[in-house]
C-alpha atoms as a PDB file:
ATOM      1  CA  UNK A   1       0.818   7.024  60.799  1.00  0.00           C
ATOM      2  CA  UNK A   2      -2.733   5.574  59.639  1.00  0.00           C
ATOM      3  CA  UNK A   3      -1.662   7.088  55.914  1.00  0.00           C
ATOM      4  CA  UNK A   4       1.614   5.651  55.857  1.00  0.00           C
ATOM      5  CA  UNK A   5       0.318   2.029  57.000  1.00  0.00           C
ATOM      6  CA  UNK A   6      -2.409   1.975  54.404  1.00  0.00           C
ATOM      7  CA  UNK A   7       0.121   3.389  51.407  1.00  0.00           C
ATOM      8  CA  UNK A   8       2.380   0.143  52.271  1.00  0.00           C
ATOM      9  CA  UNK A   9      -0.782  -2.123  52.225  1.00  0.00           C
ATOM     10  CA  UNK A  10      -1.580  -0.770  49.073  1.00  0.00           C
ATOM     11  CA  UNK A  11       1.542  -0.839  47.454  1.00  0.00           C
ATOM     12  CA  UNK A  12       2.275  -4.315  48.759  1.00  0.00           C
ATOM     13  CA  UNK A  13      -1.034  -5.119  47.200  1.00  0.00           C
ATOM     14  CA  UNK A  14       0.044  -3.627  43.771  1.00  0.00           C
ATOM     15  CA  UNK A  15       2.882  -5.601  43.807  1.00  0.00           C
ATOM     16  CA  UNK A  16       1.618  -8.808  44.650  1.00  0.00           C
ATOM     17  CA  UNK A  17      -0.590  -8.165  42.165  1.00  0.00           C
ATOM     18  CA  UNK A  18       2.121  -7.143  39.520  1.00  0.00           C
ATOM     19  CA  UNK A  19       3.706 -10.382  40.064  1.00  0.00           C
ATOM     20  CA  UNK A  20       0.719 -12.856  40.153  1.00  0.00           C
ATOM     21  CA  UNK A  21       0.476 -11.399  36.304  1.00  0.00           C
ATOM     22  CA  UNK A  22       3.456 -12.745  35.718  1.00  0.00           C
ATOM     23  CA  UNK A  23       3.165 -16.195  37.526  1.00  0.00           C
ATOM     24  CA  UNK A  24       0.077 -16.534  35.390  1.00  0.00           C
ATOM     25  CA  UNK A  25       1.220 -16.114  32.129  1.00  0.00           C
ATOM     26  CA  UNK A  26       4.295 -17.251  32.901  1.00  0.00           C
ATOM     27  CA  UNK A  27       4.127 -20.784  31.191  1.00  0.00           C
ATOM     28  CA  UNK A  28       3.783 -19.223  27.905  1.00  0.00           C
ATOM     29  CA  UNK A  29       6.624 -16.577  29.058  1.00  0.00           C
ATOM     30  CA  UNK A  30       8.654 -19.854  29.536  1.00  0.00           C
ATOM     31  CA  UNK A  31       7.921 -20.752  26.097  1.00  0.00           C
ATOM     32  CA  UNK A  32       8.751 -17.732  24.095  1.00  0.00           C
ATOM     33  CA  UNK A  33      11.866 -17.574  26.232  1.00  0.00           C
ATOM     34  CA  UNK A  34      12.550 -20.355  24.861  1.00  0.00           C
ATOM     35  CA  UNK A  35      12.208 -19.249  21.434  1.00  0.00           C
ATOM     36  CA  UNK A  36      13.775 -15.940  21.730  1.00  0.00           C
ATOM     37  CA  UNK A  37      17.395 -17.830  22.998  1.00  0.00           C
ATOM     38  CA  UNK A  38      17.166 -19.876  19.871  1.00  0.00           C
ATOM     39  CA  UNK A  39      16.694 -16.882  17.840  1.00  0.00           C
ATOM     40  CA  UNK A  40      19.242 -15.310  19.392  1.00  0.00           C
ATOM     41  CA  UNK A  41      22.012 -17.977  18.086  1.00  0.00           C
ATOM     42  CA  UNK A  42      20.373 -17.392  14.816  1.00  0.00           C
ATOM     43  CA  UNK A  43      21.891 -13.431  15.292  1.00  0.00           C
ATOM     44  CA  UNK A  44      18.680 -11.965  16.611  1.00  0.00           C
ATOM     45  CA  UNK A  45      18.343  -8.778  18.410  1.00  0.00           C
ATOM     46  CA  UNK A  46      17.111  -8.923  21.531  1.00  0.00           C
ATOM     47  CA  UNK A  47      15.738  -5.668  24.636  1.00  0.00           C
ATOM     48  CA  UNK A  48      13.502  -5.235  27.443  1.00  0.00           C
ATOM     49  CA  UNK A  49      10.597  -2.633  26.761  1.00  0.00           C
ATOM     50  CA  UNK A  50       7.422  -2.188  28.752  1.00  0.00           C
ATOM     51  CA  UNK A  51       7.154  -5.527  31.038  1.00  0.00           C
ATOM     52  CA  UNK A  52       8.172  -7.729  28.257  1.00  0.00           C
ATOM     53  CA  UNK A  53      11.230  -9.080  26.262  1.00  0.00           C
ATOM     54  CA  UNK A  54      11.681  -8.327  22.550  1.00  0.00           C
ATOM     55  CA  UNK A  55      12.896 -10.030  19.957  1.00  0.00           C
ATOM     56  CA  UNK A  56      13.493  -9.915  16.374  1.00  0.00           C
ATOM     57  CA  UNK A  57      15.453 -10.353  13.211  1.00  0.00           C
ATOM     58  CA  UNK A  58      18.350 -12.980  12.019  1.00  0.00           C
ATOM     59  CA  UNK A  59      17.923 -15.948  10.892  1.00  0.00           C
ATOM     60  CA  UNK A  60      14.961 -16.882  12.872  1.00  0.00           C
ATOM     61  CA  UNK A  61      12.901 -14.152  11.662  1.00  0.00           C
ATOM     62  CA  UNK A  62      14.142 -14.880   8.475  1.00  0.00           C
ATOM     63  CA  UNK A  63      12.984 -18.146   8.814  1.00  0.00           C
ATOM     64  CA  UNK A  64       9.575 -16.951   9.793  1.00  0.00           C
ATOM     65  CA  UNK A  65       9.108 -14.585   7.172  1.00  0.00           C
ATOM     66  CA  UNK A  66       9.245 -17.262   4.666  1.00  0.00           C
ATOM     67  CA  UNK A  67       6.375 -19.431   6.384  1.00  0.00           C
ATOM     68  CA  UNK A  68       3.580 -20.394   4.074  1.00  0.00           C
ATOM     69  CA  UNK A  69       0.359 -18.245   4.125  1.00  0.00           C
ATOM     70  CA  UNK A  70      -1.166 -19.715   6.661  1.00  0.00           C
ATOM     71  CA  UNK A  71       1.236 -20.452   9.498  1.00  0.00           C
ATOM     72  CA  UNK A  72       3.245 -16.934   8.345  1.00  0.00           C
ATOM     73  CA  UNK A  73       3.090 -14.109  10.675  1.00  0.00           C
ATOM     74  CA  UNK A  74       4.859 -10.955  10.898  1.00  0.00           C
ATOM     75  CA  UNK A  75       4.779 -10.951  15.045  1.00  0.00           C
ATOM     76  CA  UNK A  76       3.914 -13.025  17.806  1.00  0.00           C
ATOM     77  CA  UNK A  77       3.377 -13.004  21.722  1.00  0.00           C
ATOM     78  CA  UNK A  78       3.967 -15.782  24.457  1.00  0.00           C
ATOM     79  CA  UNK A  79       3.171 -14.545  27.489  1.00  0.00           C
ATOM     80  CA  UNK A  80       5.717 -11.456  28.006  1.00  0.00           C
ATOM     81  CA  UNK A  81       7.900 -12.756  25.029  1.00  0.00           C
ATOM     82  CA  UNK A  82       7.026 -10.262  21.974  1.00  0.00           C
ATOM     83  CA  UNK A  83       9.115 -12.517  18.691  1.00  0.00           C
ATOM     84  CA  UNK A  84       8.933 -10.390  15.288  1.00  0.00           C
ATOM     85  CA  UNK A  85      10.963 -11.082  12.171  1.00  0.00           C
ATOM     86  CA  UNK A  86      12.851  -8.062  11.660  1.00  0.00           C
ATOM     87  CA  UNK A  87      12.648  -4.754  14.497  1.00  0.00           C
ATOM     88  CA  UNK A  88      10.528  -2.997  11.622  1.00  0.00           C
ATOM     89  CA  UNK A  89       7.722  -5.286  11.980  1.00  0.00           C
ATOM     90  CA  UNK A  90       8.000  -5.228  15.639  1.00  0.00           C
ATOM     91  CA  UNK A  91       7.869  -1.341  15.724  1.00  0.00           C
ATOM     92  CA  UNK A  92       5.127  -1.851  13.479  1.00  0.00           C
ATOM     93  CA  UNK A  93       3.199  -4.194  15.521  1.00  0.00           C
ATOM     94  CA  UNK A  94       4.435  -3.353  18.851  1.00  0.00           C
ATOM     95  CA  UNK A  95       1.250  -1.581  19.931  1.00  0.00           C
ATOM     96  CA  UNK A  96      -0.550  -4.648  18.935  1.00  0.00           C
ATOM     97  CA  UNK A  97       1.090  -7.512  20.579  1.00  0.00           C
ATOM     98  CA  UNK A  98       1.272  -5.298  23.971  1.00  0.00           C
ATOM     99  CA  UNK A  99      -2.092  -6.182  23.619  1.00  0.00           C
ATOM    100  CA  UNK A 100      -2.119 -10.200  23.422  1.00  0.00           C
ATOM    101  CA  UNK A 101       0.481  -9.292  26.416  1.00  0.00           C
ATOM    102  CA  UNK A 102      -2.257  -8.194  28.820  1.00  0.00           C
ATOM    103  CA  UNK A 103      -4.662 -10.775  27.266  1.00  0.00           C
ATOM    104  CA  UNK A 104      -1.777 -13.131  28.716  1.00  0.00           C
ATOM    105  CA  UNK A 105      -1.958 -11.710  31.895  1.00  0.00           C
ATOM    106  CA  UNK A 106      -5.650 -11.908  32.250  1.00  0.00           C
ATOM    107  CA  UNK A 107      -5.998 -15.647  30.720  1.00  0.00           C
ATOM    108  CA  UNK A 108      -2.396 -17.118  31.738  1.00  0.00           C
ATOM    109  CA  UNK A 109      -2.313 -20.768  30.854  1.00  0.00           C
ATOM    110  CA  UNK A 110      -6.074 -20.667  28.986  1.00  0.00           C
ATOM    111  CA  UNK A 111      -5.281 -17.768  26.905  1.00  0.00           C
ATOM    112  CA  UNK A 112      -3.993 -20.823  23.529  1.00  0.00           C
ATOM    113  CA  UNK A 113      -7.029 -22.863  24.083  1.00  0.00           C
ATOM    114  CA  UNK A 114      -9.506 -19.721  23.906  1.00  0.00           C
ATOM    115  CA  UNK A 115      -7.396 -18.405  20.960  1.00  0.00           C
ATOM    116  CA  UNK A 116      -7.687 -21.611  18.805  1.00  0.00           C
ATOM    117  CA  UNK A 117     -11.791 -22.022  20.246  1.00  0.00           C
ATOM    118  CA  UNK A 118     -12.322 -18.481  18.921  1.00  0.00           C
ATOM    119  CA  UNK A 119     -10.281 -19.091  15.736  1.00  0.00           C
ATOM    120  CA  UNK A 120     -12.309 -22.373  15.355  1.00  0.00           C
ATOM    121  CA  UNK A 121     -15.530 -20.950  15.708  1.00  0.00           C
ATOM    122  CA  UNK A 122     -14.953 -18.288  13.260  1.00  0.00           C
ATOM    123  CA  UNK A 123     -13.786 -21.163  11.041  1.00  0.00           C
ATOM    124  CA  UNK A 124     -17.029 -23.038  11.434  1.00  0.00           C
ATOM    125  CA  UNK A 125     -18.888 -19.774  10.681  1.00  0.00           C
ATOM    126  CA  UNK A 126     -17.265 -19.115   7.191  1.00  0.00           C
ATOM    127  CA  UNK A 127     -15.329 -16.519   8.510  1.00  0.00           C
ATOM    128  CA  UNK A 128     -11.736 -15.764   8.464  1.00  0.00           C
ATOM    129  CA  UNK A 129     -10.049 -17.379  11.523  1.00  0.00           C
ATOM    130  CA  UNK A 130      -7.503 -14.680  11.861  1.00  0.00           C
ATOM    131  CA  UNK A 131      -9.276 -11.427  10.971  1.00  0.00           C
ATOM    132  CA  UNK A 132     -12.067 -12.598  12.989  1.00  0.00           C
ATOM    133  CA  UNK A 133     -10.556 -14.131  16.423  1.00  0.00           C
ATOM    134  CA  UNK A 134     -12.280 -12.164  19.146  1.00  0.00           C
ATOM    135  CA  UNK A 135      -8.361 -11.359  20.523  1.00  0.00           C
ATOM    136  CA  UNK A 136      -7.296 -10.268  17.165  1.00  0.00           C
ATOM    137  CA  UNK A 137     -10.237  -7.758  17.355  1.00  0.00           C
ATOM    138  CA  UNK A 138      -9.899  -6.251  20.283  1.00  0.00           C
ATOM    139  CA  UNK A 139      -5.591  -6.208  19.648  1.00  0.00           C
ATOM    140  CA  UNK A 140      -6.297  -4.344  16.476  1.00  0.00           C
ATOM    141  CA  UNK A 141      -9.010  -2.333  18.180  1.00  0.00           C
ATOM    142  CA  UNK A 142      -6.882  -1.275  21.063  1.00  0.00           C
ATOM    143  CA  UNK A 143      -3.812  -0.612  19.444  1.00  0.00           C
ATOM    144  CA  UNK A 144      -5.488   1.614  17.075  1.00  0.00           C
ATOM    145  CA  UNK A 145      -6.877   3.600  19.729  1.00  0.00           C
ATOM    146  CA  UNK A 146      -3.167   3.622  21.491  1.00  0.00           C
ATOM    147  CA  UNK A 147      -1.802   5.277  18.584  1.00  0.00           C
ATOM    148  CA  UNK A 148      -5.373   7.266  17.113  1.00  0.00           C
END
């Protein structure tokens, strides 16, 4: 009986603990949820795949693919909202922004703000702010060993 209690502690635990990931990150979630509807009445396709929400291609992606240099991007997370501008990219980059997902979960609302400080810093150092973000390092660094 002891074993059985302490399995349904610890799987209560694991759960609780599943969802306060969630509930943390879940203003950003909010956010990309946001996004991914109106991309979706721009003919985007949308599915569920692990613990997030995908979306990518029509018009919004087409839309983001023409960005300038700066703001463009091929993929981007908020919170458990993966948006990409065609599914290539996001198979492409899927490993990746999995990634910035469980940065999400582990920063919630102050993952942004740490983004931009890191991006800033590298700024101030001469470096690239993109190639050089600490969280851009370890999502390239991670995915790479995900798929190496």
């Amino acid at each position: 009986m002891q074993d059985f209690s302490a399995c349904v502690i610890i799987t209560v635990v694991k759960t609780v603990l599943h969802l306060a990931k969630y509930a943390w990150a879940a203003p950003y979630s909010a956010l990309g949820l946001l996004l991914g509807a109106l991309a979706l009445l721009g003919g985007a396709h949308w599915q569920r795949r692990a613990g997030t929400l995908e979306f990518a291609g029509g018009r919004f992606g087409a839309v983001l693919s023409r960005l300038p240099p700066p703001l463009a991007f091929s993929a981007m997370t908020l919170g458990h909202v993966i948006l990409a501008v065609d599914r290539m990219a996001l198979a492409e980059l899927r490993q990746h922004e999995q990634v910035h997902v469980r940065q999400y979960e582990r920063w919630g609302p102050l993952f942004l703000p740490a983004y931009f400080a890191s991006s800033l810093v590298q700024l101030l150092r001469g470096r690239n702010p993109y190639i050089e973000n600490h969280f851009e390092r370890e999502a390239r660094a991670r995915a790479a060993d995900r798929q190496g």
